[in-house]
Each structure stands twice: as structure tokens, then as C-alpha cells.
PDB file of N, CA and C in Angstrom:
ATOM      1  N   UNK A   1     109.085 107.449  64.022  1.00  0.00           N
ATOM      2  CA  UNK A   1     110.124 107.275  65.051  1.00  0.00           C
ATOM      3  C   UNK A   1     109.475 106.841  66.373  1.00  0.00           C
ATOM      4  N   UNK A   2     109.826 105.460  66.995  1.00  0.00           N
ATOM      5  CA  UNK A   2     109.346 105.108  68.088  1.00  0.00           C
ATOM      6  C   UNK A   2     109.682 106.149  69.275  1.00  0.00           C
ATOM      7  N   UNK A   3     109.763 106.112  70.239  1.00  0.00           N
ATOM      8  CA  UNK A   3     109.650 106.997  71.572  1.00  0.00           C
ATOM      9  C   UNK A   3     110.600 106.076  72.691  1.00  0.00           C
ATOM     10  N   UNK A   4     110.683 106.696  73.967  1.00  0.00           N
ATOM     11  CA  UNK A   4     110.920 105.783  74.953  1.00  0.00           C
ATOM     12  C   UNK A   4     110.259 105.864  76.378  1.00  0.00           C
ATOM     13  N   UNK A   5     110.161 104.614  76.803  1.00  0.00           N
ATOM     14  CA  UNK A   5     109.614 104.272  78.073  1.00  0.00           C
ATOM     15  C   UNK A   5     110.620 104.411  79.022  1.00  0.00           C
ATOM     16  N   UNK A   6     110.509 105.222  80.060  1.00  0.00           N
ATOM     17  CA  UNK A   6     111.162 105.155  81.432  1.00  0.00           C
ATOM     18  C   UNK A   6     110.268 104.483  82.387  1.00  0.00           C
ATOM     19  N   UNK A   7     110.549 103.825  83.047  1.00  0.00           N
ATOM     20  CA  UNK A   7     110.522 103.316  84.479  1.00  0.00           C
ATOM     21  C   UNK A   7     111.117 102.767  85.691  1.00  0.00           C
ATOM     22  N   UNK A   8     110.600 103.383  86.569  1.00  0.00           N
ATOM     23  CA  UNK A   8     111.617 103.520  87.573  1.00  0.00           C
ATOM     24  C   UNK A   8     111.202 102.746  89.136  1.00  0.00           C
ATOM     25  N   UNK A   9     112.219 101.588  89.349  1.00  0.00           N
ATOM     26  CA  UNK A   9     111.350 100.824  90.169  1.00  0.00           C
ATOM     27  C   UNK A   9     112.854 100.854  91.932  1.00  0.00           C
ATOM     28  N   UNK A  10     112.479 101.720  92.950  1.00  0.00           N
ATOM     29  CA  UNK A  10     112.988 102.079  93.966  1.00  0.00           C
ATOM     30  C   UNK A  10     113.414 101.136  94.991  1.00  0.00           C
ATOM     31  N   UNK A  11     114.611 100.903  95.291  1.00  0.00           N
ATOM     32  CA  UNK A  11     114.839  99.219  95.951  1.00  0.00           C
ATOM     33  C   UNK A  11     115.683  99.982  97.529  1.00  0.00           C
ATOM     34  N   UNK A  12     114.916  99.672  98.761  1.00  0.00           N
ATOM     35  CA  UNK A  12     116.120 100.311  99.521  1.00  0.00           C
ATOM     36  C   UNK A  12     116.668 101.431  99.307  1.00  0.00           C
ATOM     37  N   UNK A  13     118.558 101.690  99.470  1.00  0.00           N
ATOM     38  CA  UNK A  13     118.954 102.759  98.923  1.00  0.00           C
ATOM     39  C   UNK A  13     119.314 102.768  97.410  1.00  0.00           C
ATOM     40  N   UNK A  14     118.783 102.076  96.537  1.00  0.00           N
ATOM     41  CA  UNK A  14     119.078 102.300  94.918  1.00  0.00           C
ATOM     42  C   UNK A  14     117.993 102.329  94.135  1.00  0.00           C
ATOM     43  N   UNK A  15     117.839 103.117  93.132  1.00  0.00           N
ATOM     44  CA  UNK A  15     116.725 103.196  92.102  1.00  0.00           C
ATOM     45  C   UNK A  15     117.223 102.828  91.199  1.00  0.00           C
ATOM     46  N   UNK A  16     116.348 101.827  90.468  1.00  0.00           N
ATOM     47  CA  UNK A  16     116.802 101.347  88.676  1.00  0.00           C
ATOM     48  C   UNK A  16     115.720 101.899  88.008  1.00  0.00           C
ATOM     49  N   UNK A  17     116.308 102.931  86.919  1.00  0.00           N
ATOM     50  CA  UNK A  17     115.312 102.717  85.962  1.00  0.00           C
ATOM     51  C   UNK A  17     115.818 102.051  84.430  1.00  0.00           C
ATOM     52  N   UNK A  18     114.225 102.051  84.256  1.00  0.00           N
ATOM     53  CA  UNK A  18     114.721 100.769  82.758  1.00  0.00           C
ATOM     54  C   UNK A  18     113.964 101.545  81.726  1.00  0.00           C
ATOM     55  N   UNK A  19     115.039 101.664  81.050  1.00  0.00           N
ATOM     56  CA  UNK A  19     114.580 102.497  79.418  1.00  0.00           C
ATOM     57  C   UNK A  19     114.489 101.448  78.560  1.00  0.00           C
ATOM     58  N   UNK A  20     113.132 101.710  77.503  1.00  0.00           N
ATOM     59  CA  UNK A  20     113.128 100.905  76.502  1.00  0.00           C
ATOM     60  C   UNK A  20     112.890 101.652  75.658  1.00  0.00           C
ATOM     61  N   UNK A  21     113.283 101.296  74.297  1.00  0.00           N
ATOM     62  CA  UNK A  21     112.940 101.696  72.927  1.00  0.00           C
ATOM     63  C   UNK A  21     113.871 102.805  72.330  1.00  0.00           C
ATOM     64  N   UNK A  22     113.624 103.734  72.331  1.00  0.00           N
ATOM     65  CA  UNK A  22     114.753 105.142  71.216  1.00  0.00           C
ATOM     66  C   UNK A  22     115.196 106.646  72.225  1.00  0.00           C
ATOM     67  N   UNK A  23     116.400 106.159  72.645  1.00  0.00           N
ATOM     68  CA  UNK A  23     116.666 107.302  73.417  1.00  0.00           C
ATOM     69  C   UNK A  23     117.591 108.541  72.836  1.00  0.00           C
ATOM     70  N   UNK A  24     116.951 109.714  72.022  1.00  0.00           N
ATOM     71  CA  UNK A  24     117.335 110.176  71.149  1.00  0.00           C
ATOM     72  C   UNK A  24     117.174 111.873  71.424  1.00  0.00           C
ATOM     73  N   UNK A  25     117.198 112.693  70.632  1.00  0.00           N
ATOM     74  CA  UNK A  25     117.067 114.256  71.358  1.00  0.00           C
ATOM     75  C   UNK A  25     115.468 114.364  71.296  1.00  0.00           C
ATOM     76  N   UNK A  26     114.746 113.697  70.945  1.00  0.00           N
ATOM     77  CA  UNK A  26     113.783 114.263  71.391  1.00  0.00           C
ATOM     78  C   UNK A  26     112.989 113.087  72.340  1.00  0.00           C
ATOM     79  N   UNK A  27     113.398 112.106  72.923  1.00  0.00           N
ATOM     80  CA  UNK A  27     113.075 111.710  73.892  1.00  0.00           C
ATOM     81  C   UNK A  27     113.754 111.438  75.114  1.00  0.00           C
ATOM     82  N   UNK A  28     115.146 112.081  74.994  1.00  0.00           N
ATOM     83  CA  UNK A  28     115.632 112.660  76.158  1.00  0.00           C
ATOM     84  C   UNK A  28     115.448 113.436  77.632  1.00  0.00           C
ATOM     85  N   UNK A  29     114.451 114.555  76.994  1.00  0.00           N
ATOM     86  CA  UNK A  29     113.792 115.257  77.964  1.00  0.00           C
ATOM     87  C   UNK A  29     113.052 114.229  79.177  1.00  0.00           C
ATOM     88  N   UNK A  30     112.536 112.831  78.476  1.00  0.00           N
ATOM     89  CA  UNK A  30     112.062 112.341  79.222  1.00  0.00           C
ATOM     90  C   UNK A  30     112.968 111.461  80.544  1.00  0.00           C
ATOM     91  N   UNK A  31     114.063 111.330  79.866  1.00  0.00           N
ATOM     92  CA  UNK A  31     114.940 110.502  80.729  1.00  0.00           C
ATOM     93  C   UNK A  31     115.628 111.487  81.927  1.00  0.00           C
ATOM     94  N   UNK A  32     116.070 112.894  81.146  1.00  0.00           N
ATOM     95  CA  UNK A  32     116.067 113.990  81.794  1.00  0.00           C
ATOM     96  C   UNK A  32     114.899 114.118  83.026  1.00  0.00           C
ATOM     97  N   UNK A  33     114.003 114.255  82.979  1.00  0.00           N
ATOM     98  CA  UNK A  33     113.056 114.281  83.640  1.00  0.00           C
ATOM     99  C   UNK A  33     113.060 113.518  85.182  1.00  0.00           C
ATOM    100  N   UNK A  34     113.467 112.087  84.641  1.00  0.00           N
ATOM    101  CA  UNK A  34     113.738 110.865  85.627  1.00  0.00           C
ATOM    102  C   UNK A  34     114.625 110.969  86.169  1.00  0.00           C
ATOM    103  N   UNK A  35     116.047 111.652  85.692  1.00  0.00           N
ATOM    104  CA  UNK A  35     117.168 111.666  86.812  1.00  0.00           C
ATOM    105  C   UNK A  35     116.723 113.338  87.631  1.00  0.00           C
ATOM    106  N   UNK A  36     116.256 114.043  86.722  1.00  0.00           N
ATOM    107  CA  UNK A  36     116.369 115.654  87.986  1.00  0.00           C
ATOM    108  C   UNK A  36     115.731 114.885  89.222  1.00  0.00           C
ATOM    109  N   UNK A  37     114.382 113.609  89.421  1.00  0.00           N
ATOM    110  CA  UNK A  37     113.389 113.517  90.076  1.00  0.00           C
ATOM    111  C   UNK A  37     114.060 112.667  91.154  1.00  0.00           C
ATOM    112  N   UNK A  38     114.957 111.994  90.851  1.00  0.00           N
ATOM    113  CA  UNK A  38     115.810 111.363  91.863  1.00  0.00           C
ATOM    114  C   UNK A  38     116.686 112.223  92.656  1.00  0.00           C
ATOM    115  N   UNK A  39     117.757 113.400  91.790  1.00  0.00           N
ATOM    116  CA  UNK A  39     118.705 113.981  92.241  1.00  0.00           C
ATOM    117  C   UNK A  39     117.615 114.709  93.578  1.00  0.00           C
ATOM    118  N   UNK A  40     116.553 115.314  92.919  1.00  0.00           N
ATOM    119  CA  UNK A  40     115.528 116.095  93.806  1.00  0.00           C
ATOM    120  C   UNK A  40     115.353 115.576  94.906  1.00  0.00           C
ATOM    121  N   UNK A  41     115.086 114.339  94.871  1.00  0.00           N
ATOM    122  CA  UNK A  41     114.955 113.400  96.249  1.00  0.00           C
ATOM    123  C   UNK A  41     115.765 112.777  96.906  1.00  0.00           C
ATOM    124  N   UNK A  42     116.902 112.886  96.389  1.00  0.00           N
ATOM    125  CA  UNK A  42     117.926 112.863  96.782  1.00  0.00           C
ATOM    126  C   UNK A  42     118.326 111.339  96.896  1.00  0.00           C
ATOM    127  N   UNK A  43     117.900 110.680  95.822  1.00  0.00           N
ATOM    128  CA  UNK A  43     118.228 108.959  95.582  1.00  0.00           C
ATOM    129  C   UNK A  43     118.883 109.498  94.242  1.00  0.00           C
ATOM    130  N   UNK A  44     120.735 108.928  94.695  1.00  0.00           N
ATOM    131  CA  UNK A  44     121.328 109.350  93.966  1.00  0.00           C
ATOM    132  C   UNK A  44     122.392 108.406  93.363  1.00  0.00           C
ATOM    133  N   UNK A  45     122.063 106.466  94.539  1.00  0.00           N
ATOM    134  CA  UNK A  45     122.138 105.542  93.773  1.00  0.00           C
ATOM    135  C   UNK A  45     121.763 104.902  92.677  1.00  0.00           C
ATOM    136  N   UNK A  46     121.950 105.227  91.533  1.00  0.00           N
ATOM    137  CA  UNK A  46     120.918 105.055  90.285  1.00  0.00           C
ATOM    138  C   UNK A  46     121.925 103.648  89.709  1.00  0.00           C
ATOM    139  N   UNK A  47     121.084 102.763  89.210  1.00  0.00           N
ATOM    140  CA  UNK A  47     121.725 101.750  88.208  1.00  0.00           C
ATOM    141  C   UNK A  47     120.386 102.341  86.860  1.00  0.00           C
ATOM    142  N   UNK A  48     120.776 101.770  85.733  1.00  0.00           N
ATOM    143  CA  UNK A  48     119.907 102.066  84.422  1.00  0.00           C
ATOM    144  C   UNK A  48     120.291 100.971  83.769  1.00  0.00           C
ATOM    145  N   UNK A  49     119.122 100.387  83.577  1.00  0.00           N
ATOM    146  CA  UNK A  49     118.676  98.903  82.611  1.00  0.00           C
ATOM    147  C   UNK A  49     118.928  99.565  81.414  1.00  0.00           C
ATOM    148  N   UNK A  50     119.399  99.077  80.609  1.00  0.00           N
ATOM    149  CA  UNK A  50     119.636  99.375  79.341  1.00  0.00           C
ATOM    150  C   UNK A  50     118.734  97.898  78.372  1.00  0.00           C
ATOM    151  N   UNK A  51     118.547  97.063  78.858  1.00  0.00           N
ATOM    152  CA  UNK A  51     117.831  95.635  78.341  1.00  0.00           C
ATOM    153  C   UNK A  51     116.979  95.776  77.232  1.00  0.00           C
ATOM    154  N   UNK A  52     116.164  96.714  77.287  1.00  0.00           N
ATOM    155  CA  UNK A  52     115.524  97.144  76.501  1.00  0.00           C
ATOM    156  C   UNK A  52     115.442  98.247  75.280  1.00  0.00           C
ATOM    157  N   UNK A  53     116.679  98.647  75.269  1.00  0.00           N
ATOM    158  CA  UNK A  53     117.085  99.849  74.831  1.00  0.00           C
ATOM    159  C   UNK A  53     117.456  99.980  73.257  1.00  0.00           C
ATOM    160  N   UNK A  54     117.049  99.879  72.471  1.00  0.00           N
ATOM    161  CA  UNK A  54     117.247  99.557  71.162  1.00  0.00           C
ATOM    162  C   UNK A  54     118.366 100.247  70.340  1.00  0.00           C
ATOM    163  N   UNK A  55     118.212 101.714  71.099  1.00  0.00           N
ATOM    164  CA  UNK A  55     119.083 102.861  70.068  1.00  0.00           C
ATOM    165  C   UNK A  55     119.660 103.810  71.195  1.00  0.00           C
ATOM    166  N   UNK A  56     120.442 104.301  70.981  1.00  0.00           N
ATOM    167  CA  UNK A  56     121.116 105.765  71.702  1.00  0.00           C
ATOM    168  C   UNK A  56     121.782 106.688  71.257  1.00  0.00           C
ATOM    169  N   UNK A  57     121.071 108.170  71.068  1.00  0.00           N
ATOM    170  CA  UNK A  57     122.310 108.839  69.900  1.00  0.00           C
ATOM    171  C   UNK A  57     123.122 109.844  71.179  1.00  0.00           C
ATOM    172  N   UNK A  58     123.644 110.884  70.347  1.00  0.00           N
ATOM    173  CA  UNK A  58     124.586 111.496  71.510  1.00  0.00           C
ATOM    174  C   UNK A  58     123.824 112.246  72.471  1.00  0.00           C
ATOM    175  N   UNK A  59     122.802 112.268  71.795  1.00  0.00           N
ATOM    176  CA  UNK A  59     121.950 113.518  72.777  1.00  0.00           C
ATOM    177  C   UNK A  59     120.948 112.607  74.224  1.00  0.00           C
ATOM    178  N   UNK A  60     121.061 111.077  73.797  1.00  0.00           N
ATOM    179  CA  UNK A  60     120.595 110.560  74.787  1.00  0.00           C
ATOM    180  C   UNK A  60     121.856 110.148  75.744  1.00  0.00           C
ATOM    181  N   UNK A  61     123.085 109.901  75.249  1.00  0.00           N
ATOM    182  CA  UNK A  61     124.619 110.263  75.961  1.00  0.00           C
ATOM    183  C   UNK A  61     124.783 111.330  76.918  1.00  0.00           C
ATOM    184  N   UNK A  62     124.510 112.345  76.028  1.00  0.00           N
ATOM    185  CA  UNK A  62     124.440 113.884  76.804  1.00  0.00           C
ATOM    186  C   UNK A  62     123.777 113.629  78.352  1.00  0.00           C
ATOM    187  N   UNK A  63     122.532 113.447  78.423  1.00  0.00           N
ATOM    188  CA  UNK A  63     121.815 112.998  79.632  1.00  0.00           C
ATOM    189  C   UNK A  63     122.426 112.540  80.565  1.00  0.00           C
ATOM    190  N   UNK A  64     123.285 111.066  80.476  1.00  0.00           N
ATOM    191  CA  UNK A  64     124.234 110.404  81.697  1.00  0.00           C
ATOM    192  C   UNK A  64     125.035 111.627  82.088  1.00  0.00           C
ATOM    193  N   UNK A  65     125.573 112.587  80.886  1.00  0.00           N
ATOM    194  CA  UNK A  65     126.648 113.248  81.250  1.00  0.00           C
ATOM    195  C   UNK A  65     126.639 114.619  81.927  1.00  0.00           C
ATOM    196  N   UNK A  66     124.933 115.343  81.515  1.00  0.00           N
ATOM    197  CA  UNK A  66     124.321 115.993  82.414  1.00  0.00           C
ATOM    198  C   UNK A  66     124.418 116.270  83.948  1.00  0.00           C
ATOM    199  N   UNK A  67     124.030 114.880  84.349  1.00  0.00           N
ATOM    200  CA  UNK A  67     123.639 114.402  85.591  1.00  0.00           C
ATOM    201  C   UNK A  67     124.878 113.731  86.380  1.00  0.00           C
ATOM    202  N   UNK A  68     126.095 113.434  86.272  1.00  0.00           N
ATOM    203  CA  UNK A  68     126.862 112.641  86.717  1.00  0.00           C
ATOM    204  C   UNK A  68     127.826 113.402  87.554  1.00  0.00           C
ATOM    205  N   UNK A  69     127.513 114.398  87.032  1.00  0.00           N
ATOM    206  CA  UNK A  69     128.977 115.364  88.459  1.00  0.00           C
ATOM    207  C   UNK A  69     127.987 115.760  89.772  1.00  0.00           C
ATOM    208  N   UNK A  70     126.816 115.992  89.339  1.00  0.00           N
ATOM    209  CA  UNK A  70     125.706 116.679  90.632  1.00  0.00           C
ATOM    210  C   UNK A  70     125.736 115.134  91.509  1.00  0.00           C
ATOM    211  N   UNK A  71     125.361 114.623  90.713  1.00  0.00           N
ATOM    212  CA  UNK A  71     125.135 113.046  91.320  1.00  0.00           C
ATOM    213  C   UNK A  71     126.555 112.177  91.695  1.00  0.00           C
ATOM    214  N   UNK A  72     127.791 112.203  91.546  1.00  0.00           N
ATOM    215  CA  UNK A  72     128.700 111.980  92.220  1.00  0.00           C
ATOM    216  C   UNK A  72     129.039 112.884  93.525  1.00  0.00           C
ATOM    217  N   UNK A  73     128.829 114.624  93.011  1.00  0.00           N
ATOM    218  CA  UNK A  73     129.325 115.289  94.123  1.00  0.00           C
ATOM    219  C   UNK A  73     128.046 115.050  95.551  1.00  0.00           C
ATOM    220  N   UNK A  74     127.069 114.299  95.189  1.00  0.00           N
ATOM    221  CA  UNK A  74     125.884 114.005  96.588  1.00  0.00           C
ATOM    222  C   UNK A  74     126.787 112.728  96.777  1.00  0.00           C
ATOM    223  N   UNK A  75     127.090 112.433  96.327  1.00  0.00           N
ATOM    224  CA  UNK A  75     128.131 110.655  97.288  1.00  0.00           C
ATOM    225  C   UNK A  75     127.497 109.395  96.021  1.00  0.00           C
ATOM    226  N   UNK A  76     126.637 109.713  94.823  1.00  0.00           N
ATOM    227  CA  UNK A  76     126.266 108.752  94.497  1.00  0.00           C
ATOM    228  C   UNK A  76     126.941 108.080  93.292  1.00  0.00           C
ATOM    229  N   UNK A  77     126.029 107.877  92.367  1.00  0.00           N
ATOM    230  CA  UNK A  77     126.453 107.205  91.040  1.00  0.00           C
ATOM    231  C   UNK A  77     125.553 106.550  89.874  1.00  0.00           C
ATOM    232  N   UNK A  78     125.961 106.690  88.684  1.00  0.00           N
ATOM    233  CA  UNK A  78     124.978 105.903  87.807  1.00  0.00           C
ATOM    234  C   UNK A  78     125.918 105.023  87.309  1.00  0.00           C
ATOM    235  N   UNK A  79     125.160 103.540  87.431  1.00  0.00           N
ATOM    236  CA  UNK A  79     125.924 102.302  86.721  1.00  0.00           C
ATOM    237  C   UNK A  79     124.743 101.669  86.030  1.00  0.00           C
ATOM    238  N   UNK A  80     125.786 101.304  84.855  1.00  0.00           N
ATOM    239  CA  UNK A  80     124.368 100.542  83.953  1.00  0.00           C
ATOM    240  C   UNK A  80     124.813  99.359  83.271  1.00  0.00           C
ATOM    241  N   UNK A  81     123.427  98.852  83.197  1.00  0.00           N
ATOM    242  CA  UNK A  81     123.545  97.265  83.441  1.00  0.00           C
ATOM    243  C   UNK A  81     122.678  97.118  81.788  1.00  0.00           C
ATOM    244  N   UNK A  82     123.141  95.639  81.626  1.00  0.00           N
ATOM    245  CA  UNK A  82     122.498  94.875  80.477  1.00  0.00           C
ATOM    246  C   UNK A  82     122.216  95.335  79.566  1.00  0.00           C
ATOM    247  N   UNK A  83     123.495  95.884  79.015  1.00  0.00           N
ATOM    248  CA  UNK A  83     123.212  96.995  77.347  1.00  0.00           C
ATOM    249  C   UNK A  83     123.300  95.861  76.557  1.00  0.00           C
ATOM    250  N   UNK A  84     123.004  96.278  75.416  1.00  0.00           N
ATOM    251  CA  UNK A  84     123.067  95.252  73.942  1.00  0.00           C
ATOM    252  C   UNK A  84     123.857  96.122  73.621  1.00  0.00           C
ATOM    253  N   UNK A  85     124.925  94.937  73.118  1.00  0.00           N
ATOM    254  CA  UNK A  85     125.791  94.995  72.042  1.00  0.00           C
ATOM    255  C   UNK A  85     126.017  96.468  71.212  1.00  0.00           C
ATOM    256  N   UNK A  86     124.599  96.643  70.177  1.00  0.00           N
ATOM    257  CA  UNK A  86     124.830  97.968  69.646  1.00  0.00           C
ATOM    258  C   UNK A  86     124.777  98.965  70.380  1.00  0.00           C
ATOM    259  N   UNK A  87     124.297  99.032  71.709  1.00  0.00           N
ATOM    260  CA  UNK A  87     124.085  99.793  72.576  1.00  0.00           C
ATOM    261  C   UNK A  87     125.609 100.392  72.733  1.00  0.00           C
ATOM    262  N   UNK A  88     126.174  98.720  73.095  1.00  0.00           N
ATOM    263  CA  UNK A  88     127.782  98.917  74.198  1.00  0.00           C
ATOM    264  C   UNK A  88     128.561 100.179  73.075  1.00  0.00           C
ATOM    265  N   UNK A  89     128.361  99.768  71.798  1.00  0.00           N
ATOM    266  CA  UNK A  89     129.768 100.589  70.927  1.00  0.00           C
ATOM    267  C   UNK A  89     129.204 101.796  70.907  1.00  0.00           C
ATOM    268  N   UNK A  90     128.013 102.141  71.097  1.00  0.00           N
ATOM    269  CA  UNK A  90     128.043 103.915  71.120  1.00  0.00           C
ATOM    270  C   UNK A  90     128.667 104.376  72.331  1.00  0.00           C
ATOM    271  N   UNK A  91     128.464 103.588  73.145  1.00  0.00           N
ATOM    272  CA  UNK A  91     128.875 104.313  74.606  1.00  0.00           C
ATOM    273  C   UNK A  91     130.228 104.207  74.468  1.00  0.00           C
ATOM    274  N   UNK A  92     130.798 102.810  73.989  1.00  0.00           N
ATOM    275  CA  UNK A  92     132.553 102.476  73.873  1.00  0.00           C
ATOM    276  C   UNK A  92     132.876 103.404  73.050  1.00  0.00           C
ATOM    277  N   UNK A  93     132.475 103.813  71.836  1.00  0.00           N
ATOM    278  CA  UNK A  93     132.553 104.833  70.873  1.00  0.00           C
ATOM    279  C   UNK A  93     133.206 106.126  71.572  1.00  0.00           C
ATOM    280  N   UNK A  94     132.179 106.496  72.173  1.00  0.00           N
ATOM    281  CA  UNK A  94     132.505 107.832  73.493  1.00  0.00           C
ATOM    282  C   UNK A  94     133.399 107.844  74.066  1.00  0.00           C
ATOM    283  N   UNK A  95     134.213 106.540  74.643  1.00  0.00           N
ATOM    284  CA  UNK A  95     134.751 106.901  76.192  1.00  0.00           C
ATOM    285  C   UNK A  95     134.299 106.031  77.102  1.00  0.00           C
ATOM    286  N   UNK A  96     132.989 106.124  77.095  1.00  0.00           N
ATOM    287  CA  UNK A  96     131.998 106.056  77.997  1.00  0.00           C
ATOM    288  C   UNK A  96     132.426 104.813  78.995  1.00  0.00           C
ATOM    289  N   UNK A  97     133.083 103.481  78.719  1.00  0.00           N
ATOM    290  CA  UNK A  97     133.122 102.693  79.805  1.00  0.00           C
ATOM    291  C   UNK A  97     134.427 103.073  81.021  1.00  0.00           C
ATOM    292  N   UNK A  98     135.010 104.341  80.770  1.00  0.00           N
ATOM    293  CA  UNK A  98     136.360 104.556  81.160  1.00  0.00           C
ATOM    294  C   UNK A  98     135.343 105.669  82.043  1.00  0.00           C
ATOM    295  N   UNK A  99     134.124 105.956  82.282  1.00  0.00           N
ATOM    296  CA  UNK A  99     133.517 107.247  83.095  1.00  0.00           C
ATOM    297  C   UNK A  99     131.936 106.388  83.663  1.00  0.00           C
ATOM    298  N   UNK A 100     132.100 105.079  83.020  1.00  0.00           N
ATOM    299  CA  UNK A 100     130.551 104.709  83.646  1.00  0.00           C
ATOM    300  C   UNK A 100     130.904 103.361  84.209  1.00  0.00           C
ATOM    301  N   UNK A 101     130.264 102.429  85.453  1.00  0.00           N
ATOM    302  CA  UNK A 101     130.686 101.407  85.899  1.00  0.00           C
ATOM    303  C   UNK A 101     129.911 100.682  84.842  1.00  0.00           C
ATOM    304  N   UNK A 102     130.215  99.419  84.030  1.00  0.00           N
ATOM    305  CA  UNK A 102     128.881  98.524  83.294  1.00  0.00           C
ATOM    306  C   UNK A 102     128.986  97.338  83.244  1.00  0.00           C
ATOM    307  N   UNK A 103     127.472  96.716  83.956  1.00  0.00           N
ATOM    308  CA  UNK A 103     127.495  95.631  84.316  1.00  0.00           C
ATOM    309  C   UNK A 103     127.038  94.587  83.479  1.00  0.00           C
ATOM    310  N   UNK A 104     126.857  93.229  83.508  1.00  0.00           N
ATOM    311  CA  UNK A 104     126.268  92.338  82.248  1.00  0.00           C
ATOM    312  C   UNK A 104     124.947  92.274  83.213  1.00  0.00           C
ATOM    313  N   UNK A 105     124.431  92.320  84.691  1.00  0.00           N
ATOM    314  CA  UNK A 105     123.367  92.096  85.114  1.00  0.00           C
ATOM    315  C   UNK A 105     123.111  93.422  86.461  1.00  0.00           C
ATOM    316  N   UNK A 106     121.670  93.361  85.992  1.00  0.00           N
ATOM    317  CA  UNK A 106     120.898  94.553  87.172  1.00  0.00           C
ATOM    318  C   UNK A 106     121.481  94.261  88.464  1.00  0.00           C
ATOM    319  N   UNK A 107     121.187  92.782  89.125  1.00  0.00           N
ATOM    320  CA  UNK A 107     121.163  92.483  90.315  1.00  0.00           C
ATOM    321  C   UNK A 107     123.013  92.778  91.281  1.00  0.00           C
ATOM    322  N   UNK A 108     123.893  92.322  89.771  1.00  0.00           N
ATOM    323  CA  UNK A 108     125.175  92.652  90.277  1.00  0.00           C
ATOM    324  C   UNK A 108     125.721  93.967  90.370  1.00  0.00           C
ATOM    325  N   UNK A 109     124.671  95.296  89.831  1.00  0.00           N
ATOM    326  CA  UNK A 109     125.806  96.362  89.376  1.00  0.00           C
ATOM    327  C   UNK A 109     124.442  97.178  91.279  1.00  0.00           C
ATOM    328  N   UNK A 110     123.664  96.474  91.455  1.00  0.00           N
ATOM    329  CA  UNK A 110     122.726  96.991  92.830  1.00  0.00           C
ATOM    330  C   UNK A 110     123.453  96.325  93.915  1.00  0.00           C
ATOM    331  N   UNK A 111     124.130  95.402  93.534  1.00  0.00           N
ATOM    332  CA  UNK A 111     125.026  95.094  94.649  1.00  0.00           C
ATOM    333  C   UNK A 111     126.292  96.092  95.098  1.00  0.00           C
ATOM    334  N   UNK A 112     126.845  96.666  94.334  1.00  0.00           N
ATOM    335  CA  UNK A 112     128.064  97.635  93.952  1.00  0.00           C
ATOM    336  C   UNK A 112     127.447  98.787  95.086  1.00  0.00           C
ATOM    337  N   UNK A 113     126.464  98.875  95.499  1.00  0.00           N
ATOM    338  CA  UNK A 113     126.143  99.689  96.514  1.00  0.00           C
ATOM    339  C   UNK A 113     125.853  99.426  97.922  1.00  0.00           C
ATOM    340  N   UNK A 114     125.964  97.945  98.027  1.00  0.00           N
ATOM    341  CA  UNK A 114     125.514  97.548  99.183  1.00  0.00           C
ATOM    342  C   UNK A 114     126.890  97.317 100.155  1.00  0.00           C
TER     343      UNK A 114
END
């Protein structure tokens, strides 16, 4: 089972990070990890690249859903940009575009904050 890469690159007032590869229950913790470190610092404009993202099960779902009331009730938000296709129907599967903003590009969903 591959793993996943977080990275997180800080623009002004918005942080994108970009997950690649298998975001699943046991590499969750890591993505977990990346939003407590923002909420902590209180960058709570988040967009999330999905571009790279191969897989998502519920437990990497769970995570957005973790984090999204702490991080609305600071004034912010997570919007995510450039999912693939198989990506889109797990999240559509959920709900998920009726509770998440989603964009076809990074640069337009970092604008949504300006």
C-alpha cells in the first residue's frame, strides 16, 4: 500500500497543501497533522490540491470533516481544487460538494479569498 505526501506551500493569507498518492486511515494521521498545524497558527485559509491524489477512503473524508467547524468558526475555510474524476465521486458520493467549495484550478479557488 502506497502512503501519502503532504505539502504545504504558504501564499499571503492562504495555505495550499497538495496531497499526493493514498489518503486512507492509516495515512490520515498525516494529513491530520497538517491541518491541526495551520488551525494552531492560525492560517485558517486552506485550499487542498487534490491533483495528485489517486485514492480517498472515508477515513481520509473524515479529516476535511474533523477540521471544518473549528476552521469555519476562526472566519476561515477549506476549498479544494483539481480533484480527479475518481476522486470527485467519493466526495459526490458523500454529500461532500453541497459542504465543500470545489474548484477545477488552485489559482481560482486562492482567489475566493482575496
Amino acid at each position: 500500500m502506497s502512503g501519502v505526501e503532504v505539502r504545504r506551500k504558504d501564499l499571503q493569507e492562504v495555505t495550499v497543501i497538495y496531497l499526493k498518492g493514498y489518503l486512507d486511515a492509516h495515512t490520515a494521521p498525516e494529513f491530520e497533522k497538517a491541518l491541526q498545524e495551520l488551525v494552531d497558527q492560525n492560517r485558517v485559509n486552506i485550499v487542498v490540491n487534490l491533483a495528485e491524489l489517486n485514492y480517498i477512503s472515508s477515513a481520509g473524508l473524515g479529516v476535511f470533516m474533523g477540521f471544518i467547524e473549528d476552521i469555519r468558526k476562526k472566519g476561515g475555510d477549506i476549498k479544494i481544487a483539481e480533484m480527479a474524476d475518481k476522486v470527485f465521486r467519493v466526495f459526490d458520493l458523500l454529500g461532500f460538494p453541497v459542504l465543500y467549495e470545489i474548484f477545477k484550478d488552485e489559482s481560482e479557488a486562492i482567489g475566493q479569498y482575496r
